[in-house]
Protein backbone atom coordinates (compact mmCIF):
# COMPACT_ATOMS: atom_id res chain seq x y z
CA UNK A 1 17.00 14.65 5.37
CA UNK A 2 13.50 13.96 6.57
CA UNK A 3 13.07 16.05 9.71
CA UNK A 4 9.29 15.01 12.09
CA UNK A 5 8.98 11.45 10.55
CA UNK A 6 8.68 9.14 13.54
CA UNK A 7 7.92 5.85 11.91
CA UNK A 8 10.70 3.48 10.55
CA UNK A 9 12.27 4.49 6.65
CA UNK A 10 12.73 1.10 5.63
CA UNK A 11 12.88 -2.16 6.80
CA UNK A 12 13.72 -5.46 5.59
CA UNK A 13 12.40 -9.04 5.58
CA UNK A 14 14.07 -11.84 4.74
CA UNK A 15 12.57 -15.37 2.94
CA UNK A 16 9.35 -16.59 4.31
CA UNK A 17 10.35 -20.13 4.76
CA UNK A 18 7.66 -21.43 6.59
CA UNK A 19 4.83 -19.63 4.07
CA UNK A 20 4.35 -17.66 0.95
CA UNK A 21 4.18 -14.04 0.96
CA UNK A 22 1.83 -11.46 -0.84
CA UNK A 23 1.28 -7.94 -1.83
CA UNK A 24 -2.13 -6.33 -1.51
CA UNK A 25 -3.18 -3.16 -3.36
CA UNK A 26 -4.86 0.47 -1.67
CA UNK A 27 -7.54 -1.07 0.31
CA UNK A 28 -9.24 1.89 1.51
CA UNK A 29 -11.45 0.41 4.49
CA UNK A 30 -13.13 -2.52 2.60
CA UNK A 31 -11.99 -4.90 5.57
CA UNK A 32 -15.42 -7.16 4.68
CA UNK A 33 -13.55 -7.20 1.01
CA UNK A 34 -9.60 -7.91 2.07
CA UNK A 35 -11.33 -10.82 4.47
CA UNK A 36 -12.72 -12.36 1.52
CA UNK A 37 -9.58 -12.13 -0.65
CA UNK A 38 -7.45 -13.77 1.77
CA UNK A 39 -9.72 -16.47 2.21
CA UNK A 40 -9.83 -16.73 -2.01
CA UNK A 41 -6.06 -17.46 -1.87
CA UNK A 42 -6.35 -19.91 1.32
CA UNK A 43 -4.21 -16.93 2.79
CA UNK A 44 -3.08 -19.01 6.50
CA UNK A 45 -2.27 -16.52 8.87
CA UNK A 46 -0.21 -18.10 10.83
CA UNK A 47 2.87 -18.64 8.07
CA UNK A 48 2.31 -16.42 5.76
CA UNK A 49 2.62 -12.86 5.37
CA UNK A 50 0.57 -9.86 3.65
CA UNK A 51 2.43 -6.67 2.38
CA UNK A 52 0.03 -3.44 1.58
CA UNK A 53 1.21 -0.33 -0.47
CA UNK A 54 -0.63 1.59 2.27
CA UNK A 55 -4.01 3.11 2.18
CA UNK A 56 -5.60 1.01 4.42
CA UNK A 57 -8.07 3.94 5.19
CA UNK A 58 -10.74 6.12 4.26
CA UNK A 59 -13.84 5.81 1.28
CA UNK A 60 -14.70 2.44 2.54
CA UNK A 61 -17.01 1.54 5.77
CA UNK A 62 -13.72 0.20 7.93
CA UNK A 63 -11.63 2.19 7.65
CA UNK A 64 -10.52 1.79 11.60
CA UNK A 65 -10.84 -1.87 11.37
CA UNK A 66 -8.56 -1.99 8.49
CA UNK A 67 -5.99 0.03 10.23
CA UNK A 68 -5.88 -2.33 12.93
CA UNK A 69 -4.40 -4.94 10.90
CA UNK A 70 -1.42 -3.65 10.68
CA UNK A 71 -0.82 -4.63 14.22
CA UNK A 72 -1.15 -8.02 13.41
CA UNK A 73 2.22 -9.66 12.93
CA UNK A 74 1.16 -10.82 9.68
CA UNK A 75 0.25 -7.90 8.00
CA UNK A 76 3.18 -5.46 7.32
CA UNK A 77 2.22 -1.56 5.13
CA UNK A 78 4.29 0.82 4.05
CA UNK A 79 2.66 4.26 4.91
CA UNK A 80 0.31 5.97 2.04
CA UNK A 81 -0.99 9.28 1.41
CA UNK A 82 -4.11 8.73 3.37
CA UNK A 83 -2.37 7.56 6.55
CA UNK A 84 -0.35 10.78 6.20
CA UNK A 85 -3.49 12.58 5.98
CA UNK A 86 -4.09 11.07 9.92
CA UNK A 87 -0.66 12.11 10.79
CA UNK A 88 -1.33 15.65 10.08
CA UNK A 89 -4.48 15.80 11.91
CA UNK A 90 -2.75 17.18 15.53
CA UNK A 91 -1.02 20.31 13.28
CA UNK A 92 -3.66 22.57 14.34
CA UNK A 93 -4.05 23.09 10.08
CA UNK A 94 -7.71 23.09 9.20
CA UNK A 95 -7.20 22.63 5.87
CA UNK A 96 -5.58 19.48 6.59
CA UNK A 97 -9.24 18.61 8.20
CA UNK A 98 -10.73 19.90 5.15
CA UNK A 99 -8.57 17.83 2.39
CA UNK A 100 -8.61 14.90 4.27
CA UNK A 101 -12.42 14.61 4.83
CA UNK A 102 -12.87 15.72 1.38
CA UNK A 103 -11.03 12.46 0.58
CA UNK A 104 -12.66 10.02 2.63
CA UNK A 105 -11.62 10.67 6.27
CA UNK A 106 -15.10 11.74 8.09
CA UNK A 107 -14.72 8.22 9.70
CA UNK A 108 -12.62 10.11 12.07
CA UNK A 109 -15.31 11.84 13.44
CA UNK A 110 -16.71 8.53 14.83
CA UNK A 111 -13.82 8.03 16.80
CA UNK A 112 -12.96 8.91 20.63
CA UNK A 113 -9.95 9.82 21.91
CA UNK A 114 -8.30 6.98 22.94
CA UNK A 115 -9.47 5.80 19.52
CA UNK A 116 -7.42 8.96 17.49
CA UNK A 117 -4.48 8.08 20.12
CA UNK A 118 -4.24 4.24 18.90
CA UNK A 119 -4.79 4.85 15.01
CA UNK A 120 -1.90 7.63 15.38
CA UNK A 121 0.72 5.10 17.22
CA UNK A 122 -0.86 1.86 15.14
CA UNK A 123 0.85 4.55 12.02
CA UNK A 124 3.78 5.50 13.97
CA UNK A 125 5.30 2.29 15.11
CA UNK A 126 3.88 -0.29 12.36
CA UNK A 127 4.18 1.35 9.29
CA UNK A 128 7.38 2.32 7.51
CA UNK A 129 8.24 4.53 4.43
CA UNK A 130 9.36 1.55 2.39
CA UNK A 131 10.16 -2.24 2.60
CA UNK A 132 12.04 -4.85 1.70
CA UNK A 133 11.10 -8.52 0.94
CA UNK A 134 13.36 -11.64 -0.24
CA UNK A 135 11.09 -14.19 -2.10
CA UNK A 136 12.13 -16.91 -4.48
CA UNK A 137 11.65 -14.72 -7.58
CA UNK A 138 14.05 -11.99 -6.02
CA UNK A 139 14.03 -9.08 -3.58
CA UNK A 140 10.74 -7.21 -3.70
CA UNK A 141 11.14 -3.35 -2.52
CA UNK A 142 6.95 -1.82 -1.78
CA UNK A 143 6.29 1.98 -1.56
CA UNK A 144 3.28 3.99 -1.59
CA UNK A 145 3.59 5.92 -5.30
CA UNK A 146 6.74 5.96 -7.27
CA UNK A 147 10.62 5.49 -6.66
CA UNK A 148 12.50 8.82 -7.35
CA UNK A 149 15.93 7.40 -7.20
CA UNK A 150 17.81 4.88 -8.68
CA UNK A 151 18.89 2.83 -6.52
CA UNK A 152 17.39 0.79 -3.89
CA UNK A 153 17.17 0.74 -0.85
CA UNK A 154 16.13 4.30 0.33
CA UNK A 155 18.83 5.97 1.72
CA UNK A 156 17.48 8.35 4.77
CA UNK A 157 20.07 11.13 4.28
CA UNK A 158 18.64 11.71 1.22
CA UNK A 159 15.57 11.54 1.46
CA UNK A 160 14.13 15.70 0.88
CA UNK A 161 10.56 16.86 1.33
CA UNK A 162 10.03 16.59 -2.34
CA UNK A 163 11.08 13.15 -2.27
CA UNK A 164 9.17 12.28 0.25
CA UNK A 165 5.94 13.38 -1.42
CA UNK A 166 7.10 11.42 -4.20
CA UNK A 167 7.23 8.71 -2.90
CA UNK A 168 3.65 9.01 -1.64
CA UNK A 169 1.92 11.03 -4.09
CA UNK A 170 3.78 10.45 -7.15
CA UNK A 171 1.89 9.46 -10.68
CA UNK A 172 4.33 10.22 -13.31
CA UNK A 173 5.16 6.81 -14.20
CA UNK A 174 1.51 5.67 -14.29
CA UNK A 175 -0.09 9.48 -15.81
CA UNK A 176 2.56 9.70 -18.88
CA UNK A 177 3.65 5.83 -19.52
CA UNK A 178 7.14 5.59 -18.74
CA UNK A 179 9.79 2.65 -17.42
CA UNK A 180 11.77 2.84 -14.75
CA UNK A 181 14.86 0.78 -13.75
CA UNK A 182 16.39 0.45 -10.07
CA UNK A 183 19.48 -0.89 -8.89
CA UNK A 184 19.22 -3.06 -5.71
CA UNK A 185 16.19 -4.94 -6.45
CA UNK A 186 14.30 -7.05 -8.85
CA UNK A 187 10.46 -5.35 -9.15
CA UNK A 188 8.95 -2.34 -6.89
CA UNK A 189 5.25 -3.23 -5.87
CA UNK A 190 3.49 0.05 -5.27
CA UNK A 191 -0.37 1.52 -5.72
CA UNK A 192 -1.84 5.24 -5.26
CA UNK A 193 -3.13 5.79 -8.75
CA UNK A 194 -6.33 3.87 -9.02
CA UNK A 195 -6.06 1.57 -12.53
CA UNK A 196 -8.23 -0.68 -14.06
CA UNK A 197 -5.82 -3.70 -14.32
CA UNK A 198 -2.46 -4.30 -12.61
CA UNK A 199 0.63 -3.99 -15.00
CA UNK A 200 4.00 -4.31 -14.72
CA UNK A 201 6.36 -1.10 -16.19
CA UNK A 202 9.90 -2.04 -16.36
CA UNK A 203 10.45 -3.07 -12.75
CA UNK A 204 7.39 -1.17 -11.24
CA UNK A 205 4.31 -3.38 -10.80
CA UNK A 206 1.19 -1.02 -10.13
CA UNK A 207 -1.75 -2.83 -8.29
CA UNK A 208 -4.40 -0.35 -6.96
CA UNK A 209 -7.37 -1.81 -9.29
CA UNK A 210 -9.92 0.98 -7.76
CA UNK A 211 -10.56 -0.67 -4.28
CA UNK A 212 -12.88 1.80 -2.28
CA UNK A 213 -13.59 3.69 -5.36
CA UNK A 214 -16.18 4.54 -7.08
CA UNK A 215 -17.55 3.11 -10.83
CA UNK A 216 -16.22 6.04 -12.91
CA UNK A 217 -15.18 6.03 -16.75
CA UNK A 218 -12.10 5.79 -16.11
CA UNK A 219 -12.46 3.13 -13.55
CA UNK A 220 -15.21 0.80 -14.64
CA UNK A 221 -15.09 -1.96 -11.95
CA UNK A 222 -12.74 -1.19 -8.29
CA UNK A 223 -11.55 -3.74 -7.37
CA UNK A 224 -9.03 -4.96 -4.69
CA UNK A 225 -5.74 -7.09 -6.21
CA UNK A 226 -3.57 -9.52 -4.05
CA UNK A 227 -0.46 -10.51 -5.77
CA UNK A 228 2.52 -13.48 -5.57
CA UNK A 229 5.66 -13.47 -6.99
CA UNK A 230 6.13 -17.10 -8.37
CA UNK A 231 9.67 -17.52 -10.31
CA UNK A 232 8.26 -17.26 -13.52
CA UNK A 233 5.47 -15.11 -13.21
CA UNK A 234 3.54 -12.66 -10.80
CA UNK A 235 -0.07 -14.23 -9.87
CA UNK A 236 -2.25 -11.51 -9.05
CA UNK A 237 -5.99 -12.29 -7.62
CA UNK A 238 -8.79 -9.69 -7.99
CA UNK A 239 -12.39 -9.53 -5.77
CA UNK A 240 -15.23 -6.88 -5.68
CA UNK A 241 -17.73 -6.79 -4.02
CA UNK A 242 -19.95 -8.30 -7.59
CA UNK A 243 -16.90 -10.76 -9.20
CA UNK A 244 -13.49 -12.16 -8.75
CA UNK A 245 -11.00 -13.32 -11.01
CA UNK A 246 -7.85 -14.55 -11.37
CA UNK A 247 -4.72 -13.74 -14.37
CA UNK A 248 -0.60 -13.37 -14.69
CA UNK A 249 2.26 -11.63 -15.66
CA UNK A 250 5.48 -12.80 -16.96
CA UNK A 251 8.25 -12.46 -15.24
């Protein structure tokens, strides 16, 4: 059993009746960029809702006003490996300091006090470890990484250190091309490893597209992905900061 984890391990949402929900890849500060994908997909904030993979932070220029989303009612993450990173900054660990900045994180510097306080409780009592959502093409489970179990929902009892790093730093899936099949839920929307295109592996849909990254050869064009689950197929929307684009999956 997780033992110092003081945010919620899952949580559930029912049907958005009112408005359609979404999923939105790693977003890693670009707030300018999220902005203008929401207003691609006429994204109305007052009935419908936004789900992130986590991530919200570091790379990008925002990373602070990205974070601060998720205390909009709106907008609901699941915690990523780069909100843990801000987690483990009170541990008195330098090399915590040192990884983190390393990956992005020097926007802390820029931040006072009360500043640190607020991002730390913004993590602690708005994110969770995983998350349920019921849409009309089925019940949706979002994590960070990868699933290590096989079925769904989480169970907290279970959940060891190992699996919890899993769950936010996993690759396997993504790294050597496997499936993966869940009981308890239809697809698992998740992000972490940066990929040129969004793909669906067995019921694991993967939808960091680079967002905050860097062009690379392996990652020619970051971009950040916003996704719908329609009953037939998953719409997914693409911006950077250059192009957009639209495409689908069947479902």
């Amino acid at each position: 059993m997780l033992n110092n984890v003081n945010f919620a391990v899952h949580c559930y949402y029912s049907c958005n009746s009112a408005g359609r929900d979404f999923f939105v890849g790693d977003s890693h500060g670009k707030y300018s960029l999220l902005m203008q994908s929401l207003k691609k997909i006429n994204f109305d904030s007052s009935v419908d809702r936004l789900f992130s993979v986590g991530d919200l932070i570091d790379r990008g220029e925002a990373s602070f006003e990205c974070l601060k989303l998720a205390e909009k009612e709106w907008f609901i993450p699941v915690i990523g490996n780069h909100e843990q990173f801000l987690l483990e900054m009170g541990d008195d660990n330098p090399d915590n300091k040192i990884n983190w900045y390393l990956n992005g994180g020097v926007w802390w510097e820029a931040l006072n006090e009360e500043q640190r306080k607020r991002a730390k409780r913004i993590v602690e009592r708005n994110y969770s470890l995983t998350l349920t959502v019921a849409t009309g093409a089925g019940e949706i489970g979002v994590i960070h990484a990868q699933y290590p179990f096989d079925k769904w929902p989480v169970n907290e009892k279970e959940i060891s250190s190992e699996d919890y790093n899993e769950l936010l730093w996993g690759r396997d899936c993504v790294k050597n091309d496997y499936q993966r099949f869940f009981a308890g839920v239809d697809f698992i929307v998740s992000g972490h490893t940066p990929v040129n295109k969004s793909f669906l592996k067995g019921q694991q849909l993967f939808i960091d597209t680079g967002c905050g990254h860097q062009v690379s050869q392996d990652l020619q064009d970051p971009r950040l992905t916003i996704c719908e689950f329609a009953e037939s197929c998953i719409k997914i929307v693409t911006m950077s900061e250059r192009m957009s684009g639209s495409s689908s999956i069947q479902i």
